[in-house]
Structures are given as structure tokens and as C-alpha cells.
C-alpha atoms as a PDB file:
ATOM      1  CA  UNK A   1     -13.842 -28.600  -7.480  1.00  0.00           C
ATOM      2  CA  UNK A   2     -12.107 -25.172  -9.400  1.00  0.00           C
ATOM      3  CA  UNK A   3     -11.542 -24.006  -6.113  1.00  0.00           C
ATOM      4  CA  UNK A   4      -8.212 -22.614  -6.882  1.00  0.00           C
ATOM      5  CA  UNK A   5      -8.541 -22.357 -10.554  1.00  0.00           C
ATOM      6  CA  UNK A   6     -11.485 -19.944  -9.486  1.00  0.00           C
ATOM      7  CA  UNK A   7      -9.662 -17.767  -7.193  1.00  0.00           C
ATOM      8  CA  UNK A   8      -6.280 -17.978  -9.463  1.00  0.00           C
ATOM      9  CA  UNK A   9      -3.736 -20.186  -6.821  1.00  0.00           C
ATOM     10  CA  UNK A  10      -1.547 -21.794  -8.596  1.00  0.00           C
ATOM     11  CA  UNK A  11      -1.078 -25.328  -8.290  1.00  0.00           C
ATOM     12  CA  UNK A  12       2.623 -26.428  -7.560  1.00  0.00           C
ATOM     13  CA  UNK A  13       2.718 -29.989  -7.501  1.00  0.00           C
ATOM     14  CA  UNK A  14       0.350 -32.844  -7.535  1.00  0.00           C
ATOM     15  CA  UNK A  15      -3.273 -32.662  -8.176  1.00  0.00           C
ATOM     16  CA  UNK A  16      -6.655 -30.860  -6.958  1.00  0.00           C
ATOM     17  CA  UNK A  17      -9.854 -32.013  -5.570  1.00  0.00           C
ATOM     18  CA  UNK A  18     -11.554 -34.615  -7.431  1.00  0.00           C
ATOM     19  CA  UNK A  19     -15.726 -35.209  -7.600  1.00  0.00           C
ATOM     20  CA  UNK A  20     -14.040 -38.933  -6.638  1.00  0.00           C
ATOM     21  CA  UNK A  21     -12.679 -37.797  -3.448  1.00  0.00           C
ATOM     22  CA  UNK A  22     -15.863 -39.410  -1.180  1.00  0.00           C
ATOM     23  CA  UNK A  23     -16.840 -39.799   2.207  1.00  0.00           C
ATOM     24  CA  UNK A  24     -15.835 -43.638   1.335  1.00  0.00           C
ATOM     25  CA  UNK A  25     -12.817 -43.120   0.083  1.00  0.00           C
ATOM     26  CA  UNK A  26      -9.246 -42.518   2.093  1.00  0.00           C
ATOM     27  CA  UNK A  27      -8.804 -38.991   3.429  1.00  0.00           C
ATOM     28  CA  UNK A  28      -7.285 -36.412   1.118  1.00  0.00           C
ATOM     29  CA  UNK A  29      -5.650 -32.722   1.560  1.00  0.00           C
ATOM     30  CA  UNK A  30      -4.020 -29.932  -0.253  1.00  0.00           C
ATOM     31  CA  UNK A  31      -1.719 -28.109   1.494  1.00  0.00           C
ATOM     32  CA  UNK A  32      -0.324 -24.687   0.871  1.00  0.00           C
ATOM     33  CA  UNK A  33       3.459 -24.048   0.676  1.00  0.00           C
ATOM     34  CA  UNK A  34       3.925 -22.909   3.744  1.00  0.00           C
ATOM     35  CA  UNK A  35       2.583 -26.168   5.578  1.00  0.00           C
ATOM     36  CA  UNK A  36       4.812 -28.083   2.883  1.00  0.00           C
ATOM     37  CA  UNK A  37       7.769 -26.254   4.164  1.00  0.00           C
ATOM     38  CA  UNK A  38       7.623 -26.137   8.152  1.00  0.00           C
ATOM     39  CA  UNK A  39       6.481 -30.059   8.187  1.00  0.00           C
ATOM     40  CA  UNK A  40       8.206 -31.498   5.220  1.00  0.00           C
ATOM     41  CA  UNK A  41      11.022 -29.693   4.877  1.00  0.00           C
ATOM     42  CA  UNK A  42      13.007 -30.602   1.794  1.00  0.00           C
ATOM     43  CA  UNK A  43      11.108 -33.854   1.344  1.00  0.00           C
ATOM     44  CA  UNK A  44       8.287 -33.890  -1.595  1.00  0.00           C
ATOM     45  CA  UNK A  45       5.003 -33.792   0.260  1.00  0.00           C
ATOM     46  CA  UNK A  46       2.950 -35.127  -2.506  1.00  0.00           C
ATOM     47  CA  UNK A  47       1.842 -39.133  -0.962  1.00  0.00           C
ATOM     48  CA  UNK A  48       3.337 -37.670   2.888  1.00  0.00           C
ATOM     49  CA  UNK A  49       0.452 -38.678   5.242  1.00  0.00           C
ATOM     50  CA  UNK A  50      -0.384 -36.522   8.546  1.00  0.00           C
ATOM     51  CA  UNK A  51      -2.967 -36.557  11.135  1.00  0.00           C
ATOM     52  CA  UNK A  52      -4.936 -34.006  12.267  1.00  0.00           C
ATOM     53  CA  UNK A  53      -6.716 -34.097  16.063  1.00  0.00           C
ATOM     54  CA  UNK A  54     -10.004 -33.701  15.400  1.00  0.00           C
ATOM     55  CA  UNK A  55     -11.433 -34.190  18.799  1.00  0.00           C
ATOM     56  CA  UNK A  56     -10.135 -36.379  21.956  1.00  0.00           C
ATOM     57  CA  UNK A  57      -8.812 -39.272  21.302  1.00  0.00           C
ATOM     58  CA  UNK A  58      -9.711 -39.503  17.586  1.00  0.00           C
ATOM     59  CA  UNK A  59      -7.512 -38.879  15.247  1.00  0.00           C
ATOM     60  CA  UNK A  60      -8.300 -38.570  11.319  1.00  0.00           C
ATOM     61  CA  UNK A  61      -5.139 -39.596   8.936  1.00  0.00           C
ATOM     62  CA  UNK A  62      -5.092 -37.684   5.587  1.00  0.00           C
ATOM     63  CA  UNK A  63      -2.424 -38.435   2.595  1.00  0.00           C
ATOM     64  CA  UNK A  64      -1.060 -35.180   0.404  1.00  0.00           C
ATOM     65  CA  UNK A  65      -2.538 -35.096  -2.671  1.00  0.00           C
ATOM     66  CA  UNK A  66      -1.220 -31.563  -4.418  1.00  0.00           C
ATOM     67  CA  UNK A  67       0.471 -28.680  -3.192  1.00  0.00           C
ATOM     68  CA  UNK A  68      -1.158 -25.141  -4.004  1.00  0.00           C
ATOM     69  CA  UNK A  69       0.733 -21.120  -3.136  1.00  0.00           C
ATOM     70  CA  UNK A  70       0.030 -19.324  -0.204  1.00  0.00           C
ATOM     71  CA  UNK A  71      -2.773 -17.507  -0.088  1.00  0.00           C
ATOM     72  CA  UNK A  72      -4.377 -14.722   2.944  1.00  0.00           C
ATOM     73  CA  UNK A  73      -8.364 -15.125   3.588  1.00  0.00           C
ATOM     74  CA  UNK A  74      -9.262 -12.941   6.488  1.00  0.00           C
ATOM     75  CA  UNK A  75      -6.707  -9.801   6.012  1.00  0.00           C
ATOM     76  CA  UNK A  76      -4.229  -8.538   3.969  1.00  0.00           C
ATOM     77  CA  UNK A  77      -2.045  -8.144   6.935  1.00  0.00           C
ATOM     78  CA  UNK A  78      -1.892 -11.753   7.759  1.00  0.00           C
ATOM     79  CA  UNK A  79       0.883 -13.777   7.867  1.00  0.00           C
ATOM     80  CA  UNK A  80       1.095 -16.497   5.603  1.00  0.00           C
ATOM     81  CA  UNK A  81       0.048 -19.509   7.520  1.00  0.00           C
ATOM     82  CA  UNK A  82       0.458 -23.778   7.220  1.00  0.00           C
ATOM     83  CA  UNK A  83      -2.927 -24.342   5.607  1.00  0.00           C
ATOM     84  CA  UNK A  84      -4.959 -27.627   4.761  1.00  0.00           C
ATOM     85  CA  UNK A  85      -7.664 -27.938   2.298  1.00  0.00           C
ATOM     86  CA  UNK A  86     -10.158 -30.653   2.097  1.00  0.00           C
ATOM     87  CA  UNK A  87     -12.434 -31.611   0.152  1.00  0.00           C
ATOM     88  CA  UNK A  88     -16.224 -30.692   1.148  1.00  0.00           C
ATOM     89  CA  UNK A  89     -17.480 -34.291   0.489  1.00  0.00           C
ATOM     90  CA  UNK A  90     -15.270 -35.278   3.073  1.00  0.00           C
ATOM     91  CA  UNK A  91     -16.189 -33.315   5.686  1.00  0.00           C
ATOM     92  CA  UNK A  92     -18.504 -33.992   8.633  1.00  0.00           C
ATOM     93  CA  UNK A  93     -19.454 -30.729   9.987  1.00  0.00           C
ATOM     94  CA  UNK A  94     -20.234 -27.367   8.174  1.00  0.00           C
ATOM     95  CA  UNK A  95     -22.286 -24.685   9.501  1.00  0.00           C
ATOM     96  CA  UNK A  96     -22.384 -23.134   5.532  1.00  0.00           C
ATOM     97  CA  UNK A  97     -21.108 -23.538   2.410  1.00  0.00           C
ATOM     98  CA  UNK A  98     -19.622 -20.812   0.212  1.00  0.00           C
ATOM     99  CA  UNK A  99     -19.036 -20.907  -3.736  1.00  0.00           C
ATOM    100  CA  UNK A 100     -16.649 -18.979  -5.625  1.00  0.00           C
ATOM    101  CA  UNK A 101     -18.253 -17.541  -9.075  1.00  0.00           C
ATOM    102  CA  UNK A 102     -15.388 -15.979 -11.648  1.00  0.00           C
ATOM    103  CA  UNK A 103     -17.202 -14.218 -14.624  1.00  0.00           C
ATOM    104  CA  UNK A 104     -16.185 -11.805 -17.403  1.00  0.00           C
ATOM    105  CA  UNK A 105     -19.549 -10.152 -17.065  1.00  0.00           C
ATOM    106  CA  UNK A 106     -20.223  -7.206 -15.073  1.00  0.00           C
ATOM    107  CA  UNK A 107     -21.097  -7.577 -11.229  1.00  0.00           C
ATOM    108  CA  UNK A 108     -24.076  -6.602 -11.482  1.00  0.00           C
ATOM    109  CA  UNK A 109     -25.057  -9.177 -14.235  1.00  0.00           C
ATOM    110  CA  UNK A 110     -23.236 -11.594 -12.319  1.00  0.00           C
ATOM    111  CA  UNK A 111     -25.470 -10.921  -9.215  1.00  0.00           C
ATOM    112  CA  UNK A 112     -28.845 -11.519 -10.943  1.00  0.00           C
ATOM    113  CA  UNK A 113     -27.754 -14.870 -12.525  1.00  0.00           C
ATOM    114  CA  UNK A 114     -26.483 -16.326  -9.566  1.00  0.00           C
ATOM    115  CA  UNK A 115     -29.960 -15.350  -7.867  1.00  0.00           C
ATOM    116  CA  UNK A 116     -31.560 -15.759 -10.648  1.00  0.00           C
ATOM    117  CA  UNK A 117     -30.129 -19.946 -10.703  1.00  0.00           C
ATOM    118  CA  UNK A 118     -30.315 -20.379  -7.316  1.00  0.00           C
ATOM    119  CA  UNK A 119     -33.972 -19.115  -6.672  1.00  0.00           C
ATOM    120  CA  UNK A 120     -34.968 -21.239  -9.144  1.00  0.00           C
ATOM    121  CA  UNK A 121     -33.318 -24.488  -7.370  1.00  0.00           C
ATOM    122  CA  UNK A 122     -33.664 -23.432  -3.979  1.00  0.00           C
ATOM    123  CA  UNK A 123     -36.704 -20.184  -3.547  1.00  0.00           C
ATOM    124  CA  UNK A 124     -36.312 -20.231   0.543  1.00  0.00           C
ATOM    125  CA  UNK A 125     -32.157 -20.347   0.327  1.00  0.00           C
ATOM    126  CA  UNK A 126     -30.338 -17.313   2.352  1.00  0.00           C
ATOM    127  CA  UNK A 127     -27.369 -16.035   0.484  1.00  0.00           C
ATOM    128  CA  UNK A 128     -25.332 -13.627   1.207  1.00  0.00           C
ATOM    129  CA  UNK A 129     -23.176 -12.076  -1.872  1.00  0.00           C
ATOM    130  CA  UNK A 130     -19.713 -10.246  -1.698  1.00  0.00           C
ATOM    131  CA  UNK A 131     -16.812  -9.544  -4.328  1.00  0.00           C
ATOM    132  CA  UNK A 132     -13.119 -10.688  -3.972  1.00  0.00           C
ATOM    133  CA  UNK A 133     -12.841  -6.630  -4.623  1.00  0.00           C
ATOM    134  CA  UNK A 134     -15.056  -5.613  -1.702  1.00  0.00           C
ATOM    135  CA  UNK A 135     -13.103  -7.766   0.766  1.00  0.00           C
ATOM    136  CA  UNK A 136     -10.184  -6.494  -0.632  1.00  0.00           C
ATOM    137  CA  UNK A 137     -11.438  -2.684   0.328  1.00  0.00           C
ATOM    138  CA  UNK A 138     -12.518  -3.379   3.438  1.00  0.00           C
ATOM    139  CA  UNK A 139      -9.554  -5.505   4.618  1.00  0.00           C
ATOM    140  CA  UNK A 140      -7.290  -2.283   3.514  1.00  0.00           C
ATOM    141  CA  UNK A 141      -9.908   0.502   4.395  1.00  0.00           C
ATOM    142  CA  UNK A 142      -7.784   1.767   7.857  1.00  0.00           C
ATOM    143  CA  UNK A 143      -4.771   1.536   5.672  1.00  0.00           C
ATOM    144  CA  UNK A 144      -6.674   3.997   2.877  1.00  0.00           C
ATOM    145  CA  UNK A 145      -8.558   6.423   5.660  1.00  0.00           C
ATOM    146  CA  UNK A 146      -5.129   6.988   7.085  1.00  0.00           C
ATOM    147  CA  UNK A 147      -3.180   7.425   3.710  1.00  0.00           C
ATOM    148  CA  UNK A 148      -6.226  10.184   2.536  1.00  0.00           C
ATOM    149  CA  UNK A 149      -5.907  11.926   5.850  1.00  0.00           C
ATOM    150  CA  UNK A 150      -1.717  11.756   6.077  1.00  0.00           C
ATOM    151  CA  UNK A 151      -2.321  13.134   2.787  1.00  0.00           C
ATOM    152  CA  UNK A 152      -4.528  15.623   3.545  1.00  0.00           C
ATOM    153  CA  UNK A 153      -2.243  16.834   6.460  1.00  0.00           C
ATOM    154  CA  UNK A 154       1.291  16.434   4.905  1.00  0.00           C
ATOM    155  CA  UNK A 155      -0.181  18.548   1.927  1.00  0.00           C
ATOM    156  CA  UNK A 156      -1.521  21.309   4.315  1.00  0.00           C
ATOM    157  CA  UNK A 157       2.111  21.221   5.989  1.00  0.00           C
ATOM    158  CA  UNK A 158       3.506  21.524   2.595  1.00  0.00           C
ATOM    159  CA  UNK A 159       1.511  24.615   2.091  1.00  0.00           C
ATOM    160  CA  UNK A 160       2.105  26.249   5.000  1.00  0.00           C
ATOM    161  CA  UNK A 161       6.075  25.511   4.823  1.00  0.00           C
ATOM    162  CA  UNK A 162       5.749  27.186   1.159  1.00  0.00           C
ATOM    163  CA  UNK A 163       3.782  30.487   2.924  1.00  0.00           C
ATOM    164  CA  UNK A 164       6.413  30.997   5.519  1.00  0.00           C
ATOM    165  CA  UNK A 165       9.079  29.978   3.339  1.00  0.00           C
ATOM    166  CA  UNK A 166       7.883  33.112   0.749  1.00  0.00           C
ATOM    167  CA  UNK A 167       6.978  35.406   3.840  1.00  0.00           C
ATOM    168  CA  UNK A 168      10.724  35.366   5.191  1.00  0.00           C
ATOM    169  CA  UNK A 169      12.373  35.487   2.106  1.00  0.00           C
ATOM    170  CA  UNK A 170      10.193  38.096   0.978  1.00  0.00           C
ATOM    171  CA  UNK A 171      11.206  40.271   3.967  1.00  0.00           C
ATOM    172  CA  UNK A 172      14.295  39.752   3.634  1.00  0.00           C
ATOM    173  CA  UNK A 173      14.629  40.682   0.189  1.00  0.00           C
ATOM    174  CA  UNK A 174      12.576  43.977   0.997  1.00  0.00           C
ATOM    175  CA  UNK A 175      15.712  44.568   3.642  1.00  0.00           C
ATOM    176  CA  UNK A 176      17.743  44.472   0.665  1.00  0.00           C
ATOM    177  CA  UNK A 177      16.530  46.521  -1.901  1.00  0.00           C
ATOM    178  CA  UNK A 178      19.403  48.492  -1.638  1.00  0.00           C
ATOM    179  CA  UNK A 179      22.107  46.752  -1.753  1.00  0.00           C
ATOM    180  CA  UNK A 180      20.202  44.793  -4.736  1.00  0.00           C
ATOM    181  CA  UNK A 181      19.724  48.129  -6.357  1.00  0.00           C
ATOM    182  CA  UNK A 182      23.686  48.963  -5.878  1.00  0.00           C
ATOM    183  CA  UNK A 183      24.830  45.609  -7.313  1.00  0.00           C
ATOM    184  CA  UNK A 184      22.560  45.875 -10.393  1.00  0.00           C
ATOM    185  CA  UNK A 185      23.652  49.473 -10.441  1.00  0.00           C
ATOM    186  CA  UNK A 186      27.592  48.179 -10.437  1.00  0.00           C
ATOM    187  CA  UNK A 187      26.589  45.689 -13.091  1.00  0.00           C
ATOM    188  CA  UNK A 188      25.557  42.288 -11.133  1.00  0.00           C
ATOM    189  CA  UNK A 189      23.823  39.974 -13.837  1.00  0.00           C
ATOM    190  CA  UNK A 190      20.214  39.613 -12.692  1.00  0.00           C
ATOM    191  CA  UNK A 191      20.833  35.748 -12.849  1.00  0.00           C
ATOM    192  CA  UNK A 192      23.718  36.481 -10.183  1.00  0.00           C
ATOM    193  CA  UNK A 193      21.244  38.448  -7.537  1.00  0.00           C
ATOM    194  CA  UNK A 194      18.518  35.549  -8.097  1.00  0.00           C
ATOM    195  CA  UNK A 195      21.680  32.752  -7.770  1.00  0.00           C
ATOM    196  CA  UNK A 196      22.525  34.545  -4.378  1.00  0.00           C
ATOM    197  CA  UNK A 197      18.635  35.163  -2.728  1.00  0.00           C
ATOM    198  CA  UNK A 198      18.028  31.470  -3.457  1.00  0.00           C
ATOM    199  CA  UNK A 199      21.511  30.499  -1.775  1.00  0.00           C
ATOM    200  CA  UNK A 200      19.842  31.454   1.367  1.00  0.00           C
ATOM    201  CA  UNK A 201      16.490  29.858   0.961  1.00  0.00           C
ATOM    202  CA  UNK A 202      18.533  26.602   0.075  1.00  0.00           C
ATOM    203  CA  UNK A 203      20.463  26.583   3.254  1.00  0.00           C
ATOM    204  CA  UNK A 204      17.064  26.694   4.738  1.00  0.00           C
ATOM    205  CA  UNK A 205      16.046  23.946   3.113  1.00  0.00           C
ATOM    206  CA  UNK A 206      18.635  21.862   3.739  1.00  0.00           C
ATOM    207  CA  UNK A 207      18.614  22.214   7.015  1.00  0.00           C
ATOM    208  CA  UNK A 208      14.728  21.468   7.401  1.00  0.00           C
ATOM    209  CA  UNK A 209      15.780  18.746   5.230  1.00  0.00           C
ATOM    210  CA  UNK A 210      18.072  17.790   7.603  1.00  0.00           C
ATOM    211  CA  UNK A 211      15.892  17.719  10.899  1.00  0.00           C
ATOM    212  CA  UNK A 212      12.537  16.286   8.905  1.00  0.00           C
ATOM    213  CA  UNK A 213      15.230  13.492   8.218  1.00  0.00           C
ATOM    214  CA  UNK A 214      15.600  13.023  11.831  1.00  0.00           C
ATOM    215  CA  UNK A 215      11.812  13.240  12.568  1.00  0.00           C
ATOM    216  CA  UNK A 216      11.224  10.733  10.480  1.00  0.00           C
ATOM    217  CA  UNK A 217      13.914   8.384  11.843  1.00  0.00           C
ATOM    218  CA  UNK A 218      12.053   9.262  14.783  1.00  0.00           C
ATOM    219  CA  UNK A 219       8.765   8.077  13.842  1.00  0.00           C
ATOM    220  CA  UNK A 220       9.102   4.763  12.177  1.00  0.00           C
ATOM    221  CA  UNK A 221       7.692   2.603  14.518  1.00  0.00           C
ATOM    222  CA  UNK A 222       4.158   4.807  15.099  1.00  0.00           C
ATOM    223  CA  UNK A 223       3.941   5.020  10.789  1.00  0.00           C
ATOM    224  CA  UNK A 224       5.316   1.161  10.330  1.00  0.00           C
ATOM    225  CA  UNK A 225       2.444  -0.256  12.174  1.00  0.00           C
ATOM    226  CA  UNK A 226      -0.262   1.502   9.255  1.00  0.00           C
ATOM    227  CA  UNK A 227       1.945   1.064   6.055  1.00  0.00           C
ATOM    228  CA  UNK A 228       0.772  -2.315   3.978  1.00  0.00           C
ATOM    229  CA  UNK A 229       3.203  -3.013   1.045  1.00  0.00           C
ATOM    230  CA  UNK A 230       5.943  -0.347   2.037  1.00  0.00           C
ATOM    231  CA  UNK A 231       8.439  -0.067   4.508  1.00  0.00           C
ATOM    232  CA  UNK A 232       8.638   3.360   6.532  1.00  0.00           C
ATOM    233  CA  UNK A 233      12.113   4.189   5.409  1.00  0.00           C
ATOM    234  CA  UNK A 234      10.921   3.234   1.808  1.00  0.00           C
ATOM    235  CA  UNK A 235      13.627   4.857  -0.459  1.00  0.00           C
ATOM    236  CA  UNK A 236      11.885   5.826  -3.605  1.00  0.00           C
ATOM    237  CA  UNK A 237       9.119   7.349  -1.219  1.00  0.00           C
ATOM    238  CA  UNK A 238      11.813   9.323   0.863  1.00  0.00           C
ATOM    239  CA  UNK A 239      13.330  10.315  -2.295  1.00  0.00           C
ATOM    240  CA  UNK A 240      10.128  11.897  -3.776  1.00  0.00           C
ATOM    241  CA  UNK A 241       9.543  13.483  -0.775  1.00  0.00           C
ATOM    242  CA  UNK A 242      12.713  14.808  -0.123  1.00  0.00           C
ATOM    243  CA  UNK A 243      12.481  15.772  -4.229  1.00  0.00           C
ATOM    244  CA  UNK A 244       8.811  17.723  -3.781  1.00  0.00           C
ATOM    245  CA  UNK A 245       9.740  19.689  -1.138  1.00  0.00           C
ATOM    246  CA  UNK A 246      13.209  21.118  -2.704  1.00  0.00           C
ATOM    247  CA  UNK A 247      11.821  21.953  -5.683  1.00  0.00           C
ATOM    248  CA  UNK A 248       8.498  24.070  -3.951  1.00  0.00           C
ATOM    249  CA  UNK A 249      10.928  25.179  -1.324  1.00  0.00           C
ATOM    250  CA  UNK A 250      13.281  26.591  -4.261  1.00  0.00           C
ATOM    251  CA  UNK A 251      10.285  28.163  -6.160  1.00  0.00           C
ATOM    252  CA  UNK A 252       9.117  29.826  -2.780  1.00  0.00           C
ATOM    253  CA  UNK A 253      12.564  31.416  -2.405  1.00  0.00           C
ATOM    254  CA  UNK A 254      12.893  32.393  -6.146  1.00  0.00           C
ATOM    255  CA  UNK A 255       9.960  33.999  -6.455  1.00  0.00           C
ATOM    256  CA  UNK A 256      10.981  37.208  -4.087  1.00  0.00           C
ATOM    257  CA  UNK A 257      14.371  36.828  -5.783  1.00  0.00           C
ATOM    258  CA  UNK A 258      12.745  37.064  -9.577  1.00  0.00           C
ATOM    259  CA  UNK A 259      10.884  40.426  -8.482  1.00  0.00           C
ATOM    260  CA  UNK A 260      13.502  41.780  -6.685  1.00  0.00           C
ATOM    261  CA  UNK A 261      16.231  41.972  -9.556  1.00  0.00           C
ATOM    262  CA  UNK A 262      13.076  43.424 -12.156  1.00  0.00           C
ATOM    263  CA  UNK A 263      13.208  46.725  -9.974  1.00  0.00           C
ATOM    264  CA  UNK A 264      14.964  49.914 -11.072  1.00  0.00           C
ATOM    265  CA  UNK A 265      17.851  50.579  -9.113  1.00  0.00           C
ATOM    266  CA  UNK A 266      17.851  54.174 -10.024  1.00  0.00           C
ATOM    267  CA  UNK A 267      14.128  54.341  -8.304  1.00  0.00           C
ATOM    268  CA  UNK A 268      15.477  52.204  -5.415  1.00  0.00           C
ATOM    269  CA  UNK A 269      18.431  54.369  -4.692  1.00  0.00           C
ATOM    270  CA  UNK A 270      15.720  57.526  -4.674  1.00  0.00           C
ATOM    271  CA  UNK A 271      14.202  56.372  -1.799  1.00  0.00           C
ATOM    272  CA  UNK A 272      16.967  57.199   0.695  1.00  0.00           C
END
């Protein structure tokens, strides 16, 4: 009973588990929506009757009762599966039993009272105590290890595209100093020579733009198969990449361009 009250499934149609649901009494079942859909169809399941082998020749008949949403139990990845759900007082064979506890208090505090209750019932009982959070963790820890080290790696790329990004426009605006210092010396705004140094380091952008575009075309099946929740060619993920590295692209070309139109031309045109 509170089965999916506890764990927050919502209840579509009909009714839950009752404490009058016996071993005496006709079989009963809740079934999710998906087994509602593939073996009802359109029909309303609620009073439908199946039958379920439960070992040669037997067969065990079992009349709808209610009709709860889909739920995943072993991974996050799953796919949402027909699913029956009987009640415990009808069943014949269980190797354990599990209870659900939902509780406003801390886990911790949670812990100790359920020990705490069930020590004093049952001293020799074996439990073994997890969270709906833990489960959670571990059935997306690969996802997380691989998203931190992706991460880790796509930052360190970033980086390293911002380095060599500087480095060559650097030298290329220290190839120019002259004809810099003639065009401030003719009257080019400084907002001109900085509009013109970053018009190169945006056609190099654009074009690594271009071919990471590709590259990631490229490598949407290896990346699809570790994404939970997202698609590879997500677009408001593209776009924020795409977004991130413009902008520290642009600010590793300005930067040569900002200290190359604060020099004196006179100075510049001294040197040869």
C-alpha cells in the first residue's frame, strides 16, 4: 500500500492496492501506461483481464484494477517498458521484500528511525539501506565521469586554441608595425587598425568554426551513445559553444590589435 504515492507515480485511472487485495481473493494488477497501450490499445483497461504464464501449463488470470505512469527502476537509460504490479499479499514467491520510506527529515535522521523501528521488531533482521538519490548517481555516474573529463579536455583545447590564436596574431601584428605606424601616422582612427587586425583573426575563426562544425557532424554517433537527456546535435548546446569560442577567439585577436594601435608611430618609423 502507498507504493506509488511514496515514490510520486501518478495514478491515471482506476484504483491502487488495497490491504483487501488477499491471497483469497481474485487476482489483481496495476499496470503502467505503456502495458495499457501495446495490449489495450484504445480500449479502457480498467476491469480488462490478462493472463500471465507463470510456469508450464499453469496459467494465473489477473483483472486491471488502476493504471499508474511509466516509471524506470534499474537505469536511467532504460526504455520504458509494459509493466505489472501486484500486490505482495498475492504473491507466492519472494526472495525479499523492500519498503519505500518518504520523509521530510534529513537522511541521516531518517536512517536511525528506520533502524531504530525495525531493531526493535525484528533485532536479527538484515537490511540493507539506499536513497532514491544514490541510485540516481550511480545509474548516471559514466554519464557524469565522462561529462567532467569532456570538460576537462574541451576546456584545455579551448585554452590552447586561445594561446595559438594570440601567438599568430601577435606575430603578425609585430610584421606590421610599420605599416600600423604609417596609417596612424596618415590619420587611421585607432578603432579602424583594431576593426582591421580582428578582420583577420575572424576569418580564422570562422573557418575553424567551419571545420569543428564538420567534426562534430562527424562524431555524433561515438558522443550519442554517452549523452542522457540531450541529443548530440543539441541546438542550444551547439549554439553556446559555437558563442564561447567566438567571443575568446575575438578577445585573443584583439588583444595584439589593442597594443598595437597604443604605439607611437613616430618611434616605430625610427626603427628603420
Amino acid at each position: 500500500d502507498g507504493y506509488f504515492s511514496t515514490l510520486g507515480t501518478p495514478l491515471l485511472a482506476g484504483r491502487d492496492v488495497a490491504p483487501t487485495d488477499l491471497a483469497n481473493t481474485p487476482r489483481v494488477a496495476v499496470v503502467n501506461r505503456a502495458f495499457a497501450k501495446k495490449f489495450f490499445g484504445e480500449r479502457n483497461p480498467v476491469g480488462q483481464s490478462f493472463r500471465v504464464q507463470s510456469g508450464a501449463p499453469e496459467e494465473t488470470s489477473m483483472e486491471v484494477v488502476g493504471v499508474v505512469g511509466d516509471a524506470k527502476y534499474r537505469s536511467l537509460r532504460d526504455s520504458l517498458s509494459p509493466t505489472v504490479y501486484v500486490p505482495w499479499t498475492q504473491t507466492e514467491v519472494f526472495d525479499r521484500i523492500v519498503f519505500l520510506a518518504r520523509s521530510a527529515q534529513p537522511t541521516a535522521a531518517t536512517v536511525n528511525s528506520i533502524l531504530g523501528a525495525t531493531r526493535a521488531v525484528m533485532p536479527n533482521a538484515s537490511l540493507e539501506l539506499s536513497t532514491l538519490e544514490g541510485q540516481l548517481d550511480q545509474s548516471l555516474a559514466r554519464e557524469r565521469l565522462l561529462a567532467l573529463l569532456s570538460g576537462f579536455f574541451g576546456g584545455l583545447a579551448l585554452l590552447l586554441a586561445l594561446i595559438g590564436l594570440y601567438g599568430t596574431m601577435a606575430y603578425s601584428v609585430t610584421r606590421r608595425r610599420k605599416e600600423i605606424g604609417i596609417r596612424v601616422a596618415l590619420g587611421a582612427t585607432r578603432g579602424r587598425l583594431v576593426q582591421m587586425v580582428t578582420g583577420e583573426a575572424g576569418r580564422l575563426i570562422m573557418a575553424g568554426l567551419v571545420l569543428g562544425a564538420f567534426g562534430v557532424f562527424g562524431a555524433t554517433r561515438l558522443v550519442g551513445s554517452f549523452l542522457y537527456g540531450r541529443t548530440p546535435l543539441d541546438p542550444a548546446t551547439m549554439a553556446l559553444a559555437v558563442v564561447l569560442v567566438a567571443l575568446v577567439a575575438l578577445a585573443a585577436g584583439a588583444l595584439p590589435a589593442v597594443r598595437a594601435v597604443r604605439q607611437d608611430p613616430q618611434s616605430v618609423l625610427r626603427e628603420e
